[in-house]
C-alpha atoms as a PDB file:
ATOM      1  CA  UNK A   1      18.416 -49.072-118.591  1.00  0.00           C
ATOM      2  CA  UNK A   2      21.891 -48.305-119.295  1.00  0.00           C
ATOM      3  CA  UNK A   3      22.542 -51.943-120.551  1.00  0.00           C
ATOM      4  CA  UNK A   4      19.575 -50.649-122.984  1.00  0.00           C
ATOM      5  CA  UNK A   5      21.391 -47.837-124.430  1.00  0.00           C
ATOM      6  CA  UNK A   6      24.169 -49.439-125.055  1.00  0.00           C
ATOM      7  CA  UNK A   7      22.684 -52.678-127.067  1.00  0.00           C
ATOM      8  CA  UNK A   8      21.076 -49.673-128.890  1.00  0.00           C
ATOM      9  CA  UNK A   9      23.317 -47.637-129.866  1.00  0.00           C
ATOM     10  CA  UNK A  10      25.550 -50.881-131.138  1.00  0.00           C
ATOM     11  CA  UNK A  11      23.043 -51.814-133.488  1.00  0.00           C
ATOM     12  CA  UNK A  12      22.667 -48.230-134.756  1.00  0.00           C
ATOM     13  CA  UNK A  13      25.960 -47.897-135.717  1.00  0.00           C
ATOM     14  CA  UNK A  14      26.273 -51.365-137.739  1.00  0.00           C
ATOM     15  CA  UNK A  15      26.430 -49.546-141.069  1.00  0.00           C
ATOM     16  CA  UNK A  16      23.503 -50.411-143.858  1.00  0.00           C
ATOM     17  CA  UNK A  17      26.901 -51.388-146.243  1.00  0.00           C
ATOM     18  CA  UNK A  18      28.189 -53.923-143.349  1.00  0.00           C
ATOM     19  CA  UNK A  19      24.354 -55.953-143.803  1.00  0.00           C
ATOM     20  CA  UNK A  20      24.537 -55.918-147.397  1.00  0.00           C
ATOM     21  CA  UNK A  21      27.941 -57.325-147.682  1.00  0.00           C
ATOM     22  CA  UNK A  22      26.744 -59.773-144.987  1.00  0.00           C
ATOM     23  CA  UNK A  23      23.430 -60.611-146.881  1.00  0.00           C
ATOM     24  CA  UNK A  24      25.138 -60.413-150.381  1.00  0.00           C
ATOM     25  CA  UNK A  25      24.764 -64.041-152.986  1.00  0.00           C
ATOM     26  CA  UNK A  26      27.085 -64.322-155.164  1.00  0.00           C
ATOM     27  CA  UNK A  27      26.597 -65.614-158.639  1.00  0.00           C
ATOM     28  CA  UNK A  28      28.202 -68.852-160.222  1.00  0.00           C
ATOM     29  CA  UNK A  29      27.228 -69.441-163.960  1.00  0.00           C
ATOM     30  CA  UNK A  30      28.234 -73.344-165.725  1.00  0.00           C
ATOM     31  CA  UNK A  31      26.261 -74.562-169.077  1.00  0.00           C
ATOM     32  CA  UNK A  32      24.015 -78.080-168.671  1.00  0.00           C
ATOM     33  CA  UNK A  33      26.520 -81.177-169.254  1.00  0.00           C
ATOM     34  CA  UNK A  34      24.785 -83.830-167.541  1.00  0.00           C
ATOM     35  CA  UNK A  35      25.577 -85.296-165.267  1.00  0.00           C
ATOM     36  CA  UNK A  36      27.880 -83.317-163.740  1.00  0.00           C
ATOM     37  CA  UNK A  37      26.020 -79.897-164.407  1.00  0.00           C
ATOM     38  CA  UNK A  38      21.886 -80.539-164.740  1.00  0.00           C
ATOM     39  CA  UNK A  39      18.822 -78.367-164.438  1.00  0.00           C
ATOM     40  CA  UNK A  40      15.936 -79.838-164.017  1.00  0.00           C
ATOM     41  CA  UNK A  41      12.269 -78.189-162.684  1.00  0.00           C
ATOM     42  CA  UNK A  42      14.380 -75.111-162.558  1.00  0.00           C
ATOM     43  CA  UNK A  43      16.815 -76.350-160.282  1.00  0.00           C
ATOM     44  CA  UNK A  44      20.856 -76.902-160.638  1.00  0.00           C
ATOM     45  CA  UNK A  45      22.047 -80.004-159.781  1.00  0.00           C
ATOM     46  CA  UNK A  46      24.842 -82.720-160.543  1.00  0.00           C
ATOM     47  CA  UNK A  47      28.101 -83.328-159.254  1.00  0.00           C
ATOM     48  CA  UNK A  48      29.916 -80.108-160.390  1.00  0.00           C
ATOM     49  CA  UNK A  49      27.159 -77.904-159.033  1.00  0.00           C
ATOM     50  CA  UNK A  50      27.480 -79.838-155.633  1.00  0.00           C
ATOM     51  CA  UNK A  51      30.822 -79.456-154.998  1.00  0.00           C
ATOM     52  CA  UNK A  52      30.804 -75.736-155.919  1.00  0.00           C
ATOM     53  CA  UNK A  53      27.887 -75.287-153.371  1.00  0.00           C
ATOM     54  CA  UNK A  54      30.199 -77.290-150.853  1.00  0.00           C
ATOM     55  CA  UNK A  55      32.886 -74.394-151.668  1.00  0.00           C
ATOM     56  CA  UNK A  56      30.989 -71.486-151.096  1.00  0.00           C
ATOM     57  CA  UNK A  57      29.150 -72.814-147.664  1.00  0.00           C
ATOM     58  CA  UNK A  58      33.099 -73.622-146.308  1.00  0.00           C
ATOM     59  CA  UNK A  59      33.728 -70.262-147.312  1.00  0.00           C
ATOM     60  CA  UNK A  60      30.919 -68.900-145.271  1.00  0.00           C
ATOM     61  CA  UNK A  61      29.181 -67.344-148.608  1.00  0.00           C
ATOM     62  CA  UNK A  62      25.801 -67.901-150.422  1.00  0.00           C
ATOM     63  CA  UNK A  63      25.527 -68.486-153.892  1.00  0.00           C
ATOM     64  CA  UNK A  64      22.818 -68.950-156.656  1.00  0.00           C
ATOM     65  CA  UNK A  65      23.769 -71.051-159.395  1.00  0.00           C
ATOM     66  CA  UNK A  66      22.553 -70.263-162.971  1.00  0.00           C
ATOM     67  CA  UNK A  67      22.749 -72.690-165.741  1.00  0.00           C
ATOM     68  CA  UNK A  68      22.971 -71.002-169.428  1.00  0.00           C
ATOM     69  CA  UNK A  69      24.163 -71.604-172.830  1.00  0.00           C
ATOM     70  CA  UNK A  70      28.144 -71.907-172.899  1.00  0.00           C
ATOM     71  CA  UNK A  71      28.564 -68.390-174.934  1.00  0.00           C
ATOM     72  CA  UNK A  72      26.504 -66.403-172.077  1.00  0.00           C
ATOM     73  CA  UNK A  73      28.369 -67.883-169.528  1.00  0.00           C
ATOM     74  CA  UNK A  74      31.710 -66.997-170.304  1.00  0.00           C
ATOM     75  CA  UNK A  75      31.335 -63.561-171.872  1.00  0.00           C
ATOM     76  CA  UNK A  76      29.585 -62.241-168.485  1.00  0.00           C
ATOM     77  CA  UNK A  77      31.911 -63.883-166.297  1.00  0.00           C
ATOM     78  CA  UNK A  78      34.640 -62.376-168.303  1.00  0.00           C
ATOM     79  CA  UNK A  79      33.518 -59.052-168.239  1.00  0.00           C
ATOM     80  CA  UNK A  80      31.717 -58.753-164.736  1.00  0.00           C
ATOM     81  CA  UNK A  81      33.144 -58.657-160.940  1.00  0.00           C
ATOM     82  CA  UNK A  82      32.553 -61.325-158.359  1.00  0.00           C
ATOM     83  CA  UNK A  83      30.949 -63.860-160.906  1.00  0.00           C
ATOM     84  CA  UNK A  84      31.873 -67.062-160.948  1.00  0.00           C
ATOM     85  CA  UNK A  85      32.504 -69.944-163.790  1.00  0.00           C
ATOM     86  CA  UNK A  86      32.629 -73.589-163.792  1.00  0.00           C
ATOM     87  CA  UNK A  87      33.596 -75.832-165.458  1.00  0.00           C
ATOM     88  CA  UNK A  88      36.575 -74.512-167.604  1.00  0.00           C
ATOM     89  CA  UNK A  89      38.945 -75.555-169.766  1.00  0.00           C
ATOM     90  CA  UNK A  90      41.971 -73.192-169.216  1.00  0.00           C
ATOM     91  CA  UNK A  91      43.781 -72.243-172.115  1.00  0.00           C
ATOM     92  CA  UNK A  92      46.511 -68.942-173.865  1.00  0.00           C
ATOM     93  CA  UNK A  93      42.800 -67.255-175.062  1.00  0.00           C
ATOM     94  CA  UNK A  94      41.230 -67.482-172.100  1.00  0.00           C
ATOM     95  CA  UNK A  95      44.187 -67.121-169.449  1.00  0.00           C
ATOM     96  CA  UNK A  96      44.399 -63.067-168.354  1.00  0.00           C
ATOM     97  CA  UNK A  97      40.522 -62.890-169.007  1.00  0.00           C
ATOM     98  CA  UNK A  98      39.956 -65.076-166.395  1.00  0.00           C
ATOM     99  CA  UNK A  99      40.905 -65.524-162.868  1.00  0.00           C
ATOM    100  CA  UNK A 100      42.035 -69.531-161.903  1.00  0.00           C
ATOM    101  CA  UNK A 101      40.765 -70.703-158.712  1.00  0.00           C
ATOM    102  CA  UNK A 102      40.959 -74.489-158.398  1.00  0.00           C
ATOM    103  CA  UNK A 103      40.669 -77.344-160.698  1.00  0.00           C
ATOM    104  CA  UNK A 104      37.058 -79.036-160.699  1.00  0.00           C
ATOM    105  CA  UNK A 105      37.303 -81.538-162.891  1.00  0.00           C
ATOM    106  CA  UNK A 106      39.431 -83.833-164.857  1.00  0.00           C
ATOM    107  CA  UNK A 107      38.002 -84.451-168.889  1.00  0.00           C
ATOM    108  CA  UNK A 108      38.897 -86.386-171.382  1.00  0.00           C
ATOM    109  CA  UNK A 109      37.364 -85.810-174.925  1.00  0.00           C
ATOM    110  CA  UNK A 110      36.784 -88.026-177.468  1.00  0.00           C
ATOM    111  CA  UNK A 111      35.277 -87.927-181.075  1.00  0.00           C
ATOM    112  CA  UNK A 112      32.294 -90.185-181.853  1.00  0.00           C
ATOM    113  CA  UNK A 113      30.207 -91.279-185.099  1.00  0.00           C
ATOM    114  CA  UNK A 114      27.562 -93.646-185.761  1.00  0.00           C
ATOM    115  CA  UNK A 115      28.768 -96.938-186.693  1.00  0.00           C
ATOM    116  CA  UNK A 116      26.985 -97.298-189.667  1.00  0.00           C
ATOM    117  CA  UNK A 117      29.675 -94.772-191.271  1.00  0.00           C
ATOM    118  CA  UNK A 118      32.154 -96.914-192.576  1.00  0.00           C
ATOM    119  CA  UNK A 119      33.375 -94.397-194.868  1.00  0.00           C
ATOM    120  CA  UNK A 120      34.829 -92.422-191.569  1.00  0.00           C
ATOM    121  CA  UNK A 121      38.118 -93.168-189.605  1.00  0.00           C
ATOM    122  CA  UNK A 122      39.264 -90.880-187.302  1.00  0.00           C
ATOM    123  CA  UNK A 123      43.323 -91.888-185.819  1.00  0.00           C
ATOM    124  CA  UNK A 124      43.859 -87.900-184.507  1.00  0.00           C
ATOM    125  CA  UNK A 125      42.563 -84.839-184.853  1.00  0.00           C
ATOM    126  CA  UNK A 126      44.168 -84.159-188.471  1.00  0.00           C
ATOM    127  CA  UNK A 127      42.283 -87.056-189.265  1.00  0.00           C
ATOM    128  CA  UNK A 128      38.773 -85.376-188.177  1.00  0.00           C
ATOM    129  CA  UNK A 129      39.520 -82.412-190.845  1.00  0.00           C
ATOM    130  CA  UNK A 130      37.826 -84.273-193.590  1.00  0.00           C
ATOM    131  CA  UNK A 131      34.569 -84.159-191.532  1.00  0.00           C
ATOM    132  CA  UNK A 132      32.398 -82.025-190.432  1.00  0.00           C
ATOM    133  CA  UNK A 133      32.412 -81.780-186.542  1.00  0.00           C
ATOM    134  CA  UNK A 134      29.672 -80.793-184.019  1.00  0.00           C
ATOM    135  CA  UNK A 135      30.943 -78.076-181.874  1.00  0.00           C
ATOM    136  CA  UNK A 136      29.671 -75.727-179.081  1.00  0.00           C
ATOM    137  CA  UNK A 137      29.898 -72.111-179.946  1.00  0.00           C
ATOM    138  CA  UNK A 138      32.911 -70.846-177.876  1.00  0.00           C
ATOM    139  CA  UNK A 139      33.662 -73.731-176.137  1.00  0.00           C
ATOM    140  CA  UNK A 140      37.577 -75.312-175.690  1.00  0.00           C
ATOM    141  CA  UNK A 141      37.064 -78.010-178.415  1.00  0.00           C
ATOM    142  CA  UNK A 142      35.916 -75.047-180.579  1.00  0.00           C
ATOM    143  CA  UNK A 143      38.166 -72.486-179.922  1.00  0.00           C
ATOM    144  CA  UNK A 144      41.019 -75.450-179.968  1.00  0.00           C
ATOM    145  CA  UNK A 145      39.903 -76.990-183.186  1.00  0.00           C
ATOM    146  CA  UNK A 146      39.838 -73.334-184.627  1.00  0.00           C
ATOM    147  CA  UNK A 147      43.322 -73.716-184.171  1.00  0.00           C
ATOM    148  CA  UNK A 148      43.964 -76.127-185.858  1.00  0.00           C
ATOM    149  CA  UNK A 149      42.867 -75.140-188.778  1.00  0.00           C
ATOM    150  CA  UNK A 150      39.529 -76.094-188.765  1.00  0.00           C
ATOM    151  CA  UNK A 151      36.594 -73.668-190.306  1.00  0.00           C
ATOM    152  CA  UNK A 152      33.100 -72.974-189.811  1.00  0.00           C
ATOM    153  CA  UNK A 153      30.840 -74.272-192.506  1.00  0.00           C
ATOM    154  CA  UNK A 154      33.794 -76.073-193.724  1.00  0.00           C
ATOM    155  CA  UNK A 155      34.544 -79.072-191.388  1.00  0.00           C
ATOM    156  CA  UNK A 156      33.320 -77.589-188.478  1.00  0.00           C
ATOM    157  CA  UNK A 157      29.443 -75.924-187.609  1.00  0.00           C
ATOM    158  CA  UNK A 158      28.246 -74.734-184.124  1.00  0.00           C
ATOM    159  CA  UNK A 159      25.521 -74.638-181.872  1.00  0.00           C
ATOM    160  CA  UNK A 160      24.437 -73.592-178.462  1.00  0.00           C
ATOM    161  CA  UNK A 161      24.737 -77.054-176.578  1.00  0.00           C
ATOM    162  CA  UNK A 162      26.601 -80.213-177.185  1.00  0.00           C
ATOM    163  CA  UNK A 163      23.349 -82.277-176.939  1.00  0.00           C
ATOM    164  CA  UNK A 164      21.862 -80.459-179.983  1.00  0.00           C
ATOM    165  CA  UNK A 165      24.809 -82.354-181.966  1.00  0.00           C
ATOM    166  CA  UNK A 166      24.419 -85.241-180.395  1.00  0.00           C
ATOM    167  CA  UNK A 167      20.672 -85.697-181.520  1.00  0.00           C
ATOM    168  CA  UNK A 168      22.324 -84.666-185.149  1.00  0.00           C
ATOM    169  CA  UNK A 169      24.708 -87.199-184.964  1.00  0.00           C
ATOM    170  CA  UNK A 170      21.827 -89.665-184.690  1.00  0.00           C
ATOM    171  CA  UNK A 171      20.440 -87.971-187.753  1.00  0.00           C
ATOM    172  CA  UNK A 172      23.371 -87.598-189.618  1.00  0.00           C
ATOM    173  CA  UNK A 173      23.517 -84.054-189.928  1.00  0.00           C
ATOM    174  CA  UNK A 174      27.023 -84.353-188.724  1.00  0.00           C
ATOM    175  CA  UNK A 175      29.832 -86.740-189.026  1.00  0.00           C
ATOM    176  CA  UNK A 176      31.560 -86.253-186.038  1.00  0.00           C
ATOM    177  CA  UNK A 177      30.600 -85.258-182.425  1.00  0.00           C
ATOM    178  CA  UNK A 178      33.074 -84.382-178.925  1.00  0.00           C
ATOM    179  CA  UNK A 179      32.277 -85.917-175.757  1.00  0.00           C
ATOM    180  CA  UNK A 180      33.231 -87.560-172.462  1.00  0.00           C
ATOM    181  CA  UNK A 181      32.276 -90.815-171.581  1.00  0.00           C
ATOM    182  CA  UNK A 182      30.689 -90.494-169.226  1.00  0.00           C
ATOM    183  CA  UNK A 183      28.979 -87.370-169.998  1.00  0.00           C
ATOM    184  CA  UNK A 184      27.802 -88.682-173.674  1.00  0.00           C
ATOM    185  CA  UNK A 185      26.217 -92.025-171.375  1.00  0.00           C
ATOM    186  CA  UNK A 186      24.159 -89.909-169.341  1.00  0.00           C
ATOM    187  CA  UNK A 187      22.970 -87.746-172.524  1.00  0.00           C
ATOM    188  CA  UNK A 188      22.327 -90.536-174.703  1.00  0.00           C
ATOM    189  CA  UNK A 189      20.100 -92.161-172.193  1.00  0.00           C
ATOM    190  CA  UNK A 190      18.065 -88.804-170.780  1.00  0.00           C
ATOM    191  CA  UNK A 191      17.243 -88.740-174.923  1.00  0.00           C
ATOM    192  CA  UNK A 192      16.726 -92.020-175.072  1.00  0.00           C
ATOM    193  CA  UNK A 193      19.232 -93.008-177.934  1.00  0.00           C
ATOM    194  CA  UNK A 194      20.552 -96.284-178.710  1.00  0.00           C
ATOM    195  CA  UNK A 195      24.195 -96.321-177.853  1.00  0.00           C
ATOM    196  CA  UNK A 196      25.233 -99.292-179.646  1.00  0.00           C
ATOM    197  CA  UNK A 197      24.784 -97.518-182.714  1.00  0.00           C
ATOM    198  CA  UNK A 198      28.099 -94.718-182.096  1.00  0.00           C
ATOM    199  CA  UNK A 199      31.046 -95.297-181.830  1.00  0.00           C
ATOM    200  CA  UNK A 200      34.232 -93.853-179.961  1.00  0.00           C
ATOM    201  CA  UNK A 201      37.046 -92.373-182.140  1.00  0.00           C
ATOM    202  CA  UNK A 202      40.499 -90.682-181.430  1.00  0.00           C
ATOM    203  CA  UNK A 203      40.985 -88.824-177.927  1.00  0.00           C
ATOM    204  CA  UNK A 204      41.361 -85.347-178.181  1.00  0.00           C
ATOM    205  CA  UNK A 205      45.309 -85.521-176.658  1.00  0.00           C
ATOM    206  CA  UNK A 206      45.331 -81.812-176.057  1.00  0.00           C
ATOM    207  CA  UNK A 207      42.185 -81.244-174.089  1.00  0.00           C
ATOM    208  CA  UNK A 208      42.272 -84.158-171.890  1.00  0.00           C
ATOM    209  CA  UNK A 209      43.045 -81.695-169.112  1.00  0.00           C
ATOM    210  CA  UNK A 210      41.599 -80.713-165.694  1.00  0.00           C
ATOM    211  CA  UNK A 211      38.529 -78.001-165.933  1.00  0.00           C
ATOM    212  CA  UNK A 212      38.544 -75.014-163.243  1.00  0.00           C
ATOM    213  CA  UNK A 213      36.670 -73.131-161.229  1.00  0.00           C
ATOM    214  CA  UNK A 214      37.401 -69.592-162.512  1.00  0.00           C
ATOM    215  CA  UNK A 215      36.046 -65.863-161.938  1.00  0.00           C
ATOM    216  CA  UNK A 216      36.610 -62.414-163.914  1.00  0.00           C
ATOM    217  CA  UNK A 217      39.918 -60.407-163.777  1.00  0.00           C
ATOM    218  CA  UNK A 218      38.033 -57.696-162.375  1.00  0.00           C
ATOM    219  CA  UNK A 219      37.018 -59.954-159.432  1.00  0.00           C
ATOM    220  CA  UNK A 220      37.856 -58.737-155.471  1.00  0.00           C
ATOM    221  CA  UNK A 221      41.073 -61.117-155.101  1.00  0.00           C
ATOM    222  CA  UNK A 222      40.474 -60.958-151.115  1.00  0.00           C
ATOM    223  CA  UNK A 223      37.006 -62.737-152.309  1.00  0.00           C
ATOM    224  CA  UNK A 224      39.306 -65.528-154.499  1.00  0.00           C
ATOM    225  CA  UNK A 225      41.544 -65.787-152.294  1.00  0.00           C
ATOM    226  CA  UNK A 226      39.185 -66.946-149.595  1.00  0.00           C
ATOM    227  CA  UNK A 227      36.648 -69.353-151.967  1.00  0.00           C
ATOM    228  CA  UNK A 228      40.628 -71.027-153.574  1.00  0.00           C
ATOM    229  CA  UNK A 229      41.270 -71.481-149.659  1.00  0.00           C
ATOM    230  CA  UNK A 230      37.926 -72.910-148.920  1.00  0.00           C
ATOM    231  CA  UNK A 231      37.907 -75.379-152.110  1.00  0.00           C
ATOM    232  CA  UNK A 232      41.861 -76.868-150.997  1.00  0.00           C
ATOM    233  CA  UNK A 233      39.966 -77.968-147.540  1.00  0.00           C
ATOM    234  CA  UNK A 234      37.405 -79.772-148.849  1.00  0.00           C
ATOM    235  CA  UNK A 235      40.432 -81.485-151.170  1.00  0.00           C
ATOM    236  CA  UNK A 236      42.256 -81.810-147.663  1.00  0.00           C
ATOM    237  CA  UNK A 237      39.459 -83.449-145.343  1.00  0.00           C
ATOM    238  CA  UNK A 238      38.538 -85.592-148.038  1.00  0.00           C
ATOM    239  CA  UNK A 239      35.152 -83.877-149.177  1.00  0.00           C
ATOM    240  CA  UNK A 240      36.126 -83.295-152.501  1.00  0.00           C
ATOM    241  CA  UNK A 241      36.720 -87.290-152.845  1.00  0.00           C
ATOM    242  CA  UNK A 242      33.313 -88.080-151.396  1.00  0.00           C
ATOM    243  CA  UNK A 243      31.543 -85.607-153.693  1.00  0.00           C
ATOM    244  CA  UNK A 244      33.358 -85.443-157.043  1.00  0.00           C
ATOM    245  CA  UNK A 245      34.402 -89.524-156.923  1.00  0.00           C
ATOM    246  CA  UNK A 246      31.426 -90.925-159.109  1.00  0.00           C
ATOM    247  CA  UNK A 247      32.160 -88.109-161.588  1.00  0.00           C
ATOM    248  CA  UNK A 248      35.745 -89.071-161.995  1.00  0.00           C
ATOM    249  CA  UNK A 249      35.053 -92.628-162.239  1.00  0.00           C
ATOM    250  CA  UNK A 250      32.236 -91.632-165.302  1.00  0.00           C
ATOM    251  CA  UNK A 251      35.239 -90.245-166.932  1.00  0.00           C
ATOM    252  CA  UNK A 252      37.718 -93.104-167.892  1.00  0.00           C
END
C-alpha cells in the first residue's frame, strides 16, 4: 500500500508543462524541388526530407514536415521560434535572420534554354542580362541576381516555383531558366518534357555553394544546439553518406 502512494504521488507531481514539452512536434518547412524535397498524396518525401527526419529522431524529437511555396517558407521561419528551414542558401541578407545549423546539401546552378534559340549565348551571368530569366520569388538566385543588377519585368520575372518556369521555358515564355542537374532531370521527366530539346548554359559561380539546415533567430539555442549535435553524428557514423549519397551524385 505504501509502494501505492508513492507511485502516486510521483505521477501527480510530473507537471502538465513537463508532458507537453515531452509530447511537443516541432515544425520543419522546405519548398518541393524534386527529388530531393517531394510531396506527393500529401506526404513529404525525397532525400532532403529523409535526412532531416534522420536528424530529429537522433535528437530524440518529432517533427512534421510541411512543404510550401519558397516565399511562405522563409518569412515564417524567419519570424517564428523553434521552426525549422531546409534547404538554404546562406547568404549577407539572410545571415542574422536566420540561425545556421548544418549544411544539407551541396548545389550547383546552372542556366538553361531550349536549343532551338540560337539567338541566345550565355558565357556568365553578365551575359544572362540580355534575357529574361525565370526566377523563384525570394529565392538565392533571385535575391542574388537582384544584385547584380538584374530587374523585374526587365530581364528578370518571378513565380512561386521553379517548375512553373520550367514548363515556360518549354513554351518560350522565358529565355532563360536556373537549375541543378539533377534536380531539372527529375522535373523534366515527372512533366514529361523532352530533354533533348534544352540546353545547359553558364554555372552560376557564386551560388554553387552548400544549402543549410537553418531555424529563426528567435529559436531556443539549447534546442539548436542539440538538433546541430545530432546532424554531425549522423555525418560521423556514416548515415549522412548512406542517405544523402544519390543526391550528391544527381548533382555533378
Amino acid at each position: 500500500m505504501k509502494n501505492i502512494a508513492i507511485l502516486l504521488s510521483i505521477v501527480f507531481c510530473i507537471s502538465p508543462s513537463s508532458l507537453v514539452a515531452q509530447e511537443k512536434t516541432y515544425t520543419a518547412l522546405t519548398e518541393p524541388w524534386p527529388p530531393y524535397q517531394t510531396y506527393v498524396d500529401g506526404k513529404a518525401g525525397g532525400y532532403s526530407v529523409e535526412f532531416i527526419r534522420a536528424i530529429f529522431k537522433r535528437a530524440g524529437l518529432k517533427v512534421n514536415i510541411e512543404v510550401l511555396p519558397w516565399a511562405r517558407s522563409l518569412t515564417t521561419t524567419q519570424n517564428e521560434k523553434d521552426i525549422f528551414l531546409f534547404v538554404v542558401t546562406r547568404n549577407e541578407k539572410r545571415e542574422k535572420s536566420l540561425i545556421w545549423i548544418d549544411t544539407i546539401l551541396p548545389y550547383s546552378p546552372y542556366f538553361w534554354k531550349l536549343k532551338s534559340r540560337k539567338d541566345i549565348t550565355v558565357n556568365n551571368v553578365q551575359d544572362a542580362k540580355k534575357y529574361m530569366v525565370g526566377v523563384v520569388t525570394l529565392d538565392a538566385a533571385t535575391q542574388y541576381l537582384q544584385k547584380q543588377g538584374f530587374e523585374t519585368h526587365k530581364n528578370m520575372t518571378a513565380v512561386t516555383y521553379n517548375v512553373i518556369n520550367l514548363r515556360k521555358l518549354y513554351k518560350n515564355r522565358v529565355d532563360l531558366i536556373t537549375y541543378d542537374i539533377g534536380g531539372l532531370a527529375i522535373q523534366l521527366k515527372a512533366e514529361k518534357l523532352d530533354p533533348s530539346l534544352i540546353e545547359r548554359q553558364a554555372m552560376i559561380k557564386d551560388l554553387a555553394v552548400n544549402l543549410w539546415l537553418t531555424t529563426g533567430s528567435k529559436s531556443d539555442p539549447e534546442l539548436v544546439e542539440k538538433i546541430r549535435q545530432a546532424s554531425k553524428s549522423l555525418k560521423d557514423d556514416g548515415s549522412y553518406d548512406k542517405i544523402m549519397g544519390p543526391a550528391i551524385e544527381l548533382m555533378y
